[in-house]
N, C-alpha and C. Protein backbone atom coordinates (compact mmCIF):
# COMPACT_ATOMS: atom_id res chain seq x y z
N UNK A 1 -41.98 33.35 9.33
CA UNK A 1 -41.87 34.32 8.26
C UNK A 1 -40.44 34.82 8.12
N UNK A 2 -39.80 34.42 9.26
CA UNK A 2 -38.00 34.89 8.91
C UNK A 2 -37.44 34.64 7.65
N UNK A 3 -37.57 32.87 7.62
CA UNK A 3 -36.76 32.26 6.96
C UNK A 3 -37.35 32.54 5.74
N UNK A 4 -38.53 32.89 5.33
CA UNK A 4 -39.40 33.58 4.14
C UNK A 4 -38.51 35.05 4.00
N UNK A 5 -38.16 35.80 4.46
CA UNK A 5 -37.67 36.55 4.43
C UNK A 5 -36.50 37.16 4.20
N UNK A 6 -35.65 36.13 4.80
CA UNK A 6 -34.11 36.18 4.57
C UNK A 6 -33.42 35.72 3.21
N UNK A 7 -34.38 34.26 2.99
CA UNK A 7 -33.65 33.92 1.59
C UNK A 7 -34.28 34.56 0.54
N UNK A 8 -35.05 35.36 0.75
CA UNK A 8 -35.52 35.99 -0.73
C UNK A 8 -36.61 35.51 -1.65
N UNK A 9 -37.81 34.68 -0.84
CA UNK A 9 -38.61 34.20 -2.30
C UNK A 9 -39.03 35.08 -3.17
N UNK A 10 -39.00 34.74 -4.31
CA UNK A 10 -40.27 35.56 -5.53
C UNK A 10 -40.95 36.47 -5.47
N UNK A 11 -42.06 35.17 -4.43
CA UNK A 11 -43.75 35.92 -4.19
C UNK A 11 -43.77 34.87 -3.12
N UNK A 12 -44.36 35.40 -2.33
CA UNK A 12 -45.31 34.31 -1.17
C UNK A 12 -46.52 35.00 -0.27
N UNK A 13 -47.33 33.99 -0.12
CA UNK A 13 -48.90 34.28 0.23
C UNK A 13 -49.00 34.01 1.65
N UNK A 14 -48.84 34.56 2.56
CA UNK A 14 -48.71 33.97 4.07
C UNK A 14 -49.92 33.90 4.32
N UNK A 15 -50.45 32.28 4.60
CA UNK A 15 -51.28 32.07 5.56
C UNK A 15 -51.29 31.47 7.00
N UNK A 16 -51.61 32.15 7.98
CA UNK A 16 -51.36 31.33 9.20
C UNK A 16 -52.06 30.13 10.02
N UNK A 17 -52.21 29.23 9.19
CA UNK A 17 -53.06 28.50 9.38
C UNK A 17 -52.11 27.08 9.77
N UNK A 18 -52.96 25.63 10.35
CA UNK A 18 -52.29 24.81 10.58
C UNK A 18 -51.59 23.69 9.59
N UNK A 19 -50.69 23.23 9.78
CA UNK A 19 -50.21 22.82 8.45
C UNK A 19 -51.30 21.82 8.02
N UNK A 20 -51.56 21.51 6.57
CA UNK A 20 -52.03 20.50 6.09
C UNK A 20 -53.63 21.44 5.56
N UNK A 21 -53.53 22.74 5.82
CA UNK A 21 -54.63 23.69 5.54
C UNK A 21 -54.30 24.81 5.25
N UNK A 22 -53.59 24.71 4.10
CA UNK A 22 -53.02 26.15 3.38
C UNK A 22 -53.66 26.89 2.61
N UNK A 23 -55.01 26.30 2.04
CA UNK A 23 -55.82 27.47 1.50
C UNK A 23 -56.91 27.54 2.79
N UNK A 24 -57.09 27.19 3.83
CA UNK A 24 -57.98 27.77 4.69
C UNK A 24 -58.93 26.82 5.53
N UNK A 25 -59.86 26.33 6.00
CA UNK A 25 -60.82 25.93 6.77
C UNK A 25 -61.15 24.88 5.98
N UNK A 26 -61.03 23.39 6.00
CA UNK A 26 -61.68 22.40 5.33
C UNK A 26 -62.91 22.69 4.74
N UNK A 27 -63.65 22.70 3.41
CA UNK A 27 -64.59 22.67 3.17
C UNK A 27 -65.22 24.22 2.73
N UNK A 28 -64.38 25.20 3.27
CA UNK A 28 -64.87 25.95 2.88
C UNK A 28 -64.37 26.52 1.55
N UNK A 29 -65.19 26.42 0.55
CA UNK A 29 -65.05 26.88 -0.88
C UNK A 29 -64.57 27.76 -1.23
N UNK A 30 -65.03 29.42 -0.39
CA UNK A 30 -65.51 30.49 -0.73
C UNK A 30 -63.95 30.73 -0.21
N UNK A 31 -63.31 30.67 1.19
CA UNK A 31 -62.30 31.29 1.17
C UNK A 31 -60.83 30.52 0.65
N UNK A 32 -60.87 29.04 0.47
CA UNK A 32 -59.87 28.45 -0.66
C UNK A 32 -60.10 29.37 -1.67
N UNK A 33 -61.50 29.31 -2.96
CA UNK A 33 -60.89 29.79 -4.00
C UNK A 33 -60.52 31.55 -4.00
N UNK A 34 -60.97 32.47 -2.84
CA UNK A 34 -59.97 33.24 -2.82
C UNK A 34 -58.85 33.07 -2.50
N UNK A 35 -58.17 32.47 -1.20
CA UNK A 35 -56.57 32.53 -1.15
C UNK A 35 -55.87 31.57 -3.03
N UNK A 36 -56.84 30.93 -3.32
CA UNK A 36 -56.16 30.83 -4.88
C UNK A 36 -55.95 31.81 -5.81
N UNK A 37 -57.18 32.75 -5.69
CA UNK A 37 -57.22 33.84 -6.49
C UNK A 37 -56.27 34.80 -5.86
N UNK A 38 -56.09 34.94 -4.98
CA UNK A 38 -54.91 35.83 -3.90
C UNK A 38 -53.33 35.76 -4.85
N UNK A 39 -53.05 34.58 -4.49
CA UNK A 39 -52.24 33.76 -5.11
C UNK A 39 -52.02 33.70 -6.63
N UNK A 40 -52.72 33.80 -6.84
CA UNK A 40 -52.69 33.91 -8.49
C UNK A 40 -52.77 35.29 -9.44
N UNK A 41 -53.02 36.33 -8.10
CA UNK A 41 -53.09 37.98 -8.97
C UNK A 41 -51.29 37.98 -8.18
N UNK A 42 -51.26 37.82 -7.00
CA UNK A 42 -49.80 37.74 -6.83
C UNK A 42 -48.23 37.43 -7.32
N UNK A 43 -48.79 36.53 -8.19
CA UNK A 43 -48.12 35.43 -9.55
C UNK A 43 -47.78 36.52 -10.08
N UNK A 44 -49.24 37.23 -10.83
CA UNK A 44 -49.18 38.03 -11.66
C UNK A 44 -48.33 39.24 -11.53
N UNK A 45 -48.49 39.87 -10.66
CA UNK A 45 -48.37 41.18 -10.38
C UNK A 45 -46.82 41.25 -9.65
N UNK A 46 -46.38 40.21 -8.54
CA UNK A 46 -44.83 40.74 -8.02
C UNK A 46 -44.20 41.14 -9.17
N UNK A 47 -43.54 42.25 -9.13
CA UNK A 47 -42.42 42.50 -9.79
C UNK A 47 -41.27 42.42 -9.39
N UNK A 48 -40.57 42.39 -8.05
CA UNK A 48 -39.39 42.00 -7.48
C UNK A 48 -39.64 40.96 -6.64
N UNK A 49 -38.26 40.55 -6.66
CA UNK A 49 -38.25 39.67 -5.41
C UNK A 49 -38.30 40.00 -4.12
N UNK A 50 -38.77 39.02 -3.38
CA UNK A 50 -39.35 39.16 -1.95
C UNK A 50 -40.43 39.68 -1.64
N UNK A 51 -41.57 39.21 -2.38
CA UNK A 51 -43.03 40.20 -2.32
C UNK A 51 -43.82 39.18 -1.63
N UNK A 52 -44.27 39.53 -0.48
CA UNK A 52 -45.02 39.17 0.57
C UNK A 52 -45.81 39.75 1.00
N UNK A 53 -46.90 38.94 0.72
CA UNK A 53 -48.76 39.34 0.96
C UNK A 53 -48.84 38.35 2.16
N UNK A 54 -49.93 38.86 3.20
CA UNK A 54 -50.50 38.53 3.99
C UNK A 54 -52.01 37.97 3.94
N UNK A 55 -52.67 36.64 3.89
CA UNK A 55 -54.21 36.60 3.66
C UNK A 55 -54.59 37.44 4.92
N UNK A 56 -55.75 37.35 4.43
CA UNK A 56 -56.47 38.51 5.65
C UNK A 56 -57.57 37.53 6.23
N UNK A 57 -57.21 36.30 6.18
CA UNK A 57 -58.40 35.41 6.63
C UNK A 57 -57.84 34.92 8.13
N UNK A 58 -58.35 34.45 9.29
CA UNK A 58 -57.38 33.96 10.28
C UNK A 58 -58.01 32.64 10.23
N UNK A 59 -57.08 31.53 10.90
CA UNK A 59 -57.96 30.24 11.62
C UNK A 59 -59.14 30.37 12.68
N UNK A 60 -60.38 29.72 11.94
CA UNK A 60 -61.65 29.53 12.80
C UNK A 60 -61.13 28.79 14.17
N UNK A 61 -60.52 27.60 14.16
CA UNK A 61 -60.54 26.55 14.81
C UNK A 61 -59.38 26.99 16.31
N UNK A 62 -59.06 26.47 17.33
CA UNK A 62 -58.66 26.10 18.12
C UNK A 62 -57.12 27.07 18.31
N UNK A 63 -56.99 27.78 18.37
CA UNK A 63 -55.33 28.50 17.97
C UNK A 63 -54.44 28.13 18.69
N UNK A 64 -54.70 26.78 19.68
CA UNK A 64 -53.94 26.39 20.54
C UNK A 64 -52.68 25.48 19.54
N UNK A 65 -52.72 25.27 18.41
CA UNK A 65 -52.28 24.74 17.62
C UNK A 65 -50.34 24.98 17.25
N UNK A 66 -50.76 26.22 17.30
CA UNK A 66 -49.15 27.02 17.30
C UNK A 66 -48.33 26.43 18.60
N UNK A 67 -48.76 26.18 20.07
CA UNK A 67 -47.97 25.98 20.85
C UNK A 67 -47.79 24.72 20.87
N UNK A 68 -48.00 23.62 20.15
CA UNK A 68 -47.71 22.29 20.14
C UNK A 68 -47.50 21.57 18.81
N UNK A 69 -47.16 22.86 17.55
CA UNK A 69 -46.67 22.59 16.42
C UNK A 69 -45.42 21.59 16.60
N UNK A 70 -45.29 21.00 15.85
CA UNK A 70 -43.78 19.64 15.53
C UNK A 70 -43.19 20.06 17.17
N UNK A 71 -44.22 20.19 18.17
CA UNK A 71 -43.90 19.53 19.66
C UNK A 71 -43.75 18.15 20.17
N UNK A 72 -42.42 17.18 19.86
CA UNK A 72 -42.68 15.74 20.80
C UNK A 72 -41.58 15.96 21.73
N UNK A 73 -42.19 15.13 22.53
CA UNK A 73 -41.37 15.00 24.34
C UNK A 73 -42.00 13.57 24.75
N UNK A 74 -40.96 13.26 25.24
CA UNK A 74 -41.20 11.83 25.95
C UNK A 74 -43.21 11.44 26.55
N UNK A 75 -43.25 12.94 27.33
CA UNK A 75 -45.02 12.59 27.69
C UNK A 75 -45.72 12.72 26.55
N UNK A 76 -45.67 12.98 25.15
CA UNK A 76 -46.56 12.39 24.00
C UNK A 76 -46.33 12.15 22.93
N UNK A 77 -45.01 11.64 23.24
CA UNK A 77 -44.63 10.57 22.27
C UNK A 77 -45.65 9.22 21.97
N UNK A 78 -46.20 8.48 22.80
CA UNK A 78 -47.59 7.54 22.51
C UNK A 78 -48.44 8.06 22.10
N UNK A 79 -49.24 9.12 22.50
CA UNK A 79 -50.05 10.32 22.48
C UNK A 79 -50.21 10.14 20.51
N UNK A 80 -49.34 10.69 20.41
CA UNK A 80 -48.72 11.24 18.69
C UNK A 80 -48.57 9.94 18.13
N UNK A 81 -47.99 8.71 18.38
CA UNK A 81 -48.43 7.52 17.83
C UNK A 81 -49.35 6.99 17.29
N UNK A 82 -50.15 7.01 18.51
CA UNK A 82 -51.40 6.68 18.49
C UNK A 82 -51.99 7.36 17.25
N UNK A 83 -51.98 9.12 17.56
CA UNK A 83 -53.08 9.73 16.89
C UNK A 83 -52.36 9.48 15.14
N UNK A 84 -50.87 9.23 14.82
CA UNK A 84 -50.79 9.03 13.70
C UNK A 84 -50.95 7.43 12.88
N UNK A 85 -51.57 6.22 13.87
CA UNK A 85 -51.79 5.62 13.38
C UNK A 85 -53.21 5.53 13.12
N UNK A 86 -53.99 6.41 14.25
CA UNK A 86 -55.31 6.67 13.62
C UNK A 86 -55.58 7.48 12.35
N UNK A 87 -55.11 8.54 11.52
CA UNK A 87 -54.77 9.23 11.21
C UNK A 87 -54.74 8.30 9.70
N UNK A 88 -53.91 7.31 9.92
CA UNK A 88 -53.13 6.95 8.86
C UNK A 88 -54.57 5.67 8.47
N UNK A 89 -55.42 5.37 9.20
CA UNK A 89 -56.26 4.33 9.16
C UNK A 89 -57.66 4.95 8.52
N UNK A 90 -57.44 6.15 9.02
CA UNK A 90 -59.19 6.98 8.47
C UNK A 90 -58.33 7.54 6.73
N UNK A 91 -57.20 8.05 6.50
CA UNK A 91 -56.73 8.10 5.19
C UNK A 91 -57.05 6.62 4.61
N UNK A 92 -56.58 5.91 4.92
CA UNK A 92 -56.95 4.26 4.34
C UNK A 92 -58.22 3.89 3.79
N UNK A 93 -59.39 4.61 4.78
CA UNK A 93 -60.91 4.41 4.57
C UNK A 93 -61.50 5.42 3.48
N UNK A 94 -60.80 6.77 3.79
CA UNK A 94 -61.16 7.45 3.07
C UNK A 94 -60.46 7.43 1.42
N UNK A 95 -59.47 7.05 1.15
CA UNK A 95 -59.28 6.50 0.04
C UNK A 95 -59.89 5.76 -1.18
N UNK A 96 -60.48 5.04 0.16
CA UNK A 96 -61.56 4.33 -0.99
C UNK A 96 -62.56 4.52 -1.55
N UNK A 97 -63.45 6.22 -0.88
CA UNK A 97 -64.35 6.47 -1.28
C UNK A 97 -64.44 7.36 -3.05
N UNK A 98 -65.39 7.91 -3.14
CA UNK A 98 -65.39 8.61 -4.38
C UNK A 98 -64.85 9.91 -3.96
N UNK A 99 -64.26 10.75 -4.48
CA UNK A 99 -63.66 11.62 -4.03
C UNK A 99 -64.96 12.85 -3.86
N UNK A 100 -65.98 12.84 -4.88
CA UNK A 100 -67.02 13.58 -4.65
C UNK A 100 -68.05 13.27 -3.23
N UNK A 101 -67.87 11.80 -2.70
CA UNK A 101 -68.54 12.04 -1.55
C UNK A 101 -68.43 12.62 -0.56
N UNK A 102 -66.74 13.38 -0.35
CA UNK A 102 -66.36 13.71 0.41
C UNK A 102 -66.32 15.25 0.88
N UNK A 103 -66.85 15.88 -0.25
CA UNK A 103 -67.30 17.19 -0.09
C UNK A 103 -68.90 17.54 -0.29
N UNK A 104 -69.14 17.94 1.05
CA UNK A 104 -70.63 18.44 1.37
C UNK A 104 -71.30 19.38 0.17
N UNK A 105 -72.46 19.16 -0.09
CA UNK A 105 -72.99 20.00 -0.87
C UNK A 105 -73.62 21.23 -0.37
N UNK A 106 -72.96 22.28 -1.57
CA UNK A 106 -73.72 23.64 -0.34
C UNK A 106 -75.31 23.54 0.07
């Protein structure tokens, strides 16, 4: 949040979540289309620069996440290989599907 801070954005919506999940918890509907709606009265409403909202939602999942963010070191460097060529193989599969199969019905 420094570097959010120092240079001055607009508007920004801080969520603390892991990257690649910026409106919130895979799948869940209800709190994406609020942090959109968050986001979008925020649009509206900053009037100066540097206006910074906080979601009020936290990560469900694992919070061990923060201490091994863009972490490589020689012991998982394979580790991180590995998991990004798996990674890169289930995107491949999942590509091909319909994009509607991929979200559960409530």
């Amino acid at each position: 949040m420094d570097i959010i801070e120092h240079v001055g954005v607009p508007r920004y919506l801080h969520t603390d979540f892991p990257l690649g999940n910026p409106l919130g918890n895979p799948f869940d509907r209800d709190m994406q289309l609020s942090h959109t709606s968050m986001a979008l009265e925020l649009l509206r409403s900053a009037s100066e620069a540097n206006t910074i909202q906080r979601s009020p939602y936290s990560w469900d999942g694992d919070p061990g996440w923060r201490d091994d963010y863009s972490k490589v070191t020689n012991e998982n460097r394979a580790e991180l290989a590995q998991a990004g060529e798996a990674r890169r193989a289930l995107q491949t599969e999942m590509n091909k599907l319909n994009p509607r199969q991929l979200i559960p019905n409530p």
